[in-house]
Protein backbone atom coordinates (compact mmCIF):
# COMPACT_ATOMS: atom_id res chain seq x y z
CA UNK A 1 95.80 127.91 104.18
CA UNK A 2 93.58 126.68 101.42
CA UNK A 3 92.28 123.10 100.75
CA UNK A 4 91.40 121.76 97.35
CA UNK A 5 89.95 118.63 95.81
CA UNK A 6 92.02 115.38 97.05
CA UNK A 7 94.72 114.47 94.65
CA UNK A 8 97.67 111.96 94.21
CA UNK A 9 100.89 113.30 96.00
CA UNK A 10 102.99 110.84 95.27
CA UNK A 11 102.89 108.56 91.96
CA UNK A 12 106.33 106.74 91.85
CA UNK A 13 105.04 103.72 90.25
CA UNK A 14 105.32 101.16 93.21
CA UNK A 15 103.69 100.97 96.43
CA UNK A 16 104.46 104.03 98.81
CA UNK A 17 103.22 104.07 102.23
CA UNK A 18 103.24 105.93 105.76
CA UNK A 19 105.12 109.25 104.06
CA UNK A 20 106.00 111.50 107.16
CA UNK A 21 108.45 114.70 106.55
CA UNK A 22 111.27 116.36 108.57
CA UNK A 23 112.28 119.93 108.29
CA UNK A 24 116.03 120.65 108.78
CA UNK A 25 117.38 123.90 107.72
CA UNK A 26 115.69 124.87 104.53
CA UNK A 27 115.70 121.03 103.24
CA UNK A 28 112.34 119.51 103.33
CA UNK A 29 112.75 115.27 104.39
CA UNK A 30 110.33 112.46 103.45
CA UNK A 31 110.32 109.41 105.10
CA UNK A 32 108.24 106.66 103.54
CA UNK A 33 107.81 102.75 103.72
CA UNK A 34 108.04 101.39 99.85
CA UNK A 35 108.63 98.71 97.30
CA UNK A 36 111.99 101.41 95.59
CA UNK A 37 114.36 98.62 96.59
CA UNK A 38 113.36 96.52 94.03
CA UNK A 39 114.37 92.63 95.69
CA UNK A 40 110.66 91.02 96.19
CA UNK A 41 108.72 90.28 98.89
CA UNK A 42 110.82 88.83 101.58
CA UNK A 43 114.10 89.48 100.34
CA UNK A 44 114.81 92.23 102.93
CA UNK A 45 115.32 94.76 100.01
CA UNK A 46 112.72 97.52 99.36
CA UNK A 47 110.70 96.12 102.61
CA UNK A 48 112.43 99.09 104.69
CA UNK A 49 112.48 103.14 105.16
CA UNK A 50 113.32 105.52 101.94
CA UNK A 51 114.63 109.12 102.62
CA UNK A 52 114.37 111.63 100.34
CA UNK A 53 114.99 115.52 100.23
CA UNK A 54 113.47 118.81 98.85
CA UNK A 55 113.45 121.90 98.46
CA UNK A 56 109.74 122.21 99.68
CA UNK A 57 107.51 119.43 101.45
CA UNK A 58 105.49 119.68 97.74
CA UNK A 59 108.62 119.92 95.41
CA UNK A 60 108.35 117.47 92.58
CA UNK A 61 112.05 116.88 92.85
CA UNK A 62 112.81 115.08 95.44
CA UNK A 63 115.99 112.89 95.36
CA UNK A 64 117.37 110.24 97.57
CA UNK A 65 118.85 110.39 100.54
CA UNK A 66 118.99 106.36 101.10
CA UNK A 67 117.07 103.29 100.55
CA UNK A 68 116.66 101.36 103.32
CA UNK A 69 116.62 102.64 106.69
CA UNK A 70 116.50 99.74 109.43
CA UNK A 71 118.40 96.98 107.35
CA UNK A 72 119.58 94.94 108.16
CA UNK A 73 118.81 95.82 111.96
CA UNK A 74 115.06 94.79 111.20
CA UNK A 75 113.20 92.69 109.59
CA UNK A 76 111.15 94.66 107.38
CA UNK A 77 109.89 98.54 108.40
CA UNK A 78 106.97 100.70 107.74
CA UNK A 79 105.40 103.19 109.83
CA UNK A 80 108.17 105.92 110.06
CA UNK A 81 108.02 108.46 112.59
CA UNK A 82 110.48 111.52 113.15
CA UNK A 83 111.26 113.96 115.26
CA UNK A 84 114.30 116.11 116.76
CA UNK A 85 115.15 117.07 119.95
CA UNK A 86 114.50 120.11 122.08
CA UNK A 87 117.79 121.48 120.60
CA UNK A 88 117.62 120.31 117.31
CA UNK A 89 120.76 118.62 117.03
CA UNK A 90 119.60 115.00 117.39
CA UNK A 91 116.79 113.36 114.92
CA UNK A 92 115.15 110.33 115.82
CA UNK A 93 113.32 108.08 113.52
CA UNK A 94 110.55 105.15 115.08
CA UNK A 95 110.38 102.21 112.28
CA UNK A 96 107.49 100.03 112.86
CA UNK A 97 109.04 96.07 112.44
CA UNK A 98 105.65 95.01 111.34
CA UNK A 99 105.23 91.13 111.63
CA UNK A 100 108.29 91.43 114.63
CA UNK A 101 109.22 93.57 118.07
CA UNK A 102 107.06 96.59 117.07
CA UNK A 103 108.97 100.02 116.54
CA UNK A 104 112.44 100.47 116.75
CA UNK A 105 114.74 103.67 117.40
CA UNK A 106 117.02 104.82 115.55
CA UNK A 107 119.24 108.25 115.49
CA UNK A 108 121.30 110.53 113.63
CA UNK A 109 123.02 113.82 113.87
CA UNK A 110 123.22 114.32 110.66
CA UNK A 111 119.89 113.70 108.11
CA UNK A 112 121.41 114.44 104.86
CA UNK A 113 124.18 111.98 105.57
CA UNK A 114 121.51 108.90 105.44
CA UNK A 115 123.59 107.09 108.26
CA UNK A 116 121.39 106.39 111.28
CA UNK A 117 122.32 104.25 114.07
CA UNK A 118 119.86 101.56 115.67
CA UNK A 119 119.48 102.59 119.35
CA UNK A 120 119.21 98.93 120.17
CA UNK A 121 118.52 99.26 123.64
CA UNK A 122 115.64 102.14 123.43
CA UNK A 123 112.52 101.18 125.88
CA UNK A 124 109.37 102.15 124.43
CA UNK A 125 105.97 100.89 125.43
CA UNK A 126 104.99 97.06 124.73
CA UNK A 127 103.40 96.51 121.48
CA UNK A 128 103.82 100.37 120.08
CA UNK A 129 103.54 100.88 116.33
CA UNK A 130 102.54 103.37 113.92
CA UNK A 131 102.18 106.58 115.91
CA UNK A 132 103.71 110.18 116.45
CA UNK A 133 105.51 111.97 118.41
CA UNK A 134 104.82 115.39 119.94
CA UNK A 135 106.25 117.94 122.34
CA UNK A 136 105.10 118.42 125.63
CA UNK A 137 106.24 121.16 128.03
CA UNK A 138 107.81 119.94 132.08
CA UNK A 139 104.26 121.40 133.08
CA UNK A 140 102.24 118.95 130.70
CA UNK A 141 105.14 116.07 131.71
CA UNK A 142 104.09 116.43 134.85
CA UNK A 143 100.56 116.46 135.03
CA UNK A 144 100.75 112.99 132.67
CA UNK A 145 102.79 111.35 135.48
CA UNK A 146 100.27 112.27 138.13
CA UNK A 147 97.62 110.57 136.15
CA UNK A 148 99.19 107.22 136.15
């Protein structure tokens, strides 16, 4: 891998924040908190999670997958986070409900369909936000439970 002088990504001529990417298949996701929906501040619209897809996580044609992830189940989101299980078959996305209850889970099957269900009842750690997620093996799981 090679590294050359910083340069805009992303120039889609509103605000675009907190872009975080998904690889499913050969389909390249990006996951980002913007202004696309267009309604104004504190209309609910635009103040949420935009999917896209691509060929390649630096394609210049990525299209949209859907506009608004977490309405009208939050607030307003930013601060996406995904991630699939072990097998691959389940992809979960943590939206940040900035100025509320903190991140949010929500779940799919199925990326390219857009369609992601609020897992309303999800227990996460008081006051998380922004973050990641990583994988751990029952060794490492372990050892982190004997520390606390």
């Amino acid at each position: 891998m090679t590294f050359g002088r910083a340069s805009v990504y992303l120039d889609a001529g509103h605000d675009v924040i907190d872009a975080t990417f998904l690889r499913d298949g050969d389909t390249w996701y990006r996951f980002s908190a913007n202004a696309q929906g267009g309604g104004g501040r504190g209309s609910g619209v635009g103040e949420h999670i935009l999917i896209e897809r691509g060929a390649a996580i630096d394609a210049p044609d990525f299209t949209t997958v859907r506009v608004d992830v977490g309405h009208p189940e939050l607030t307003r989101g930013e601060g996406p986070a995904v991630f699939s299980d072990a097998e691959g078959t389940t992809h979960y996305l943590l939206i940040d409900e900035f100025l509320g209850r903190g991140y949010q889970l929500f779940r799919t099957a199925d990326v390219a369909s857009g369609d992601w269900e609020h897992v309303s009842n999800a227990q996460l750690p008081p006051g998380a936000r922004h973050g990641s997620v990583i994988s751990i093996s029952l060794d490492e799981y372990t050892m982190l439970k004997e520390l606390t």
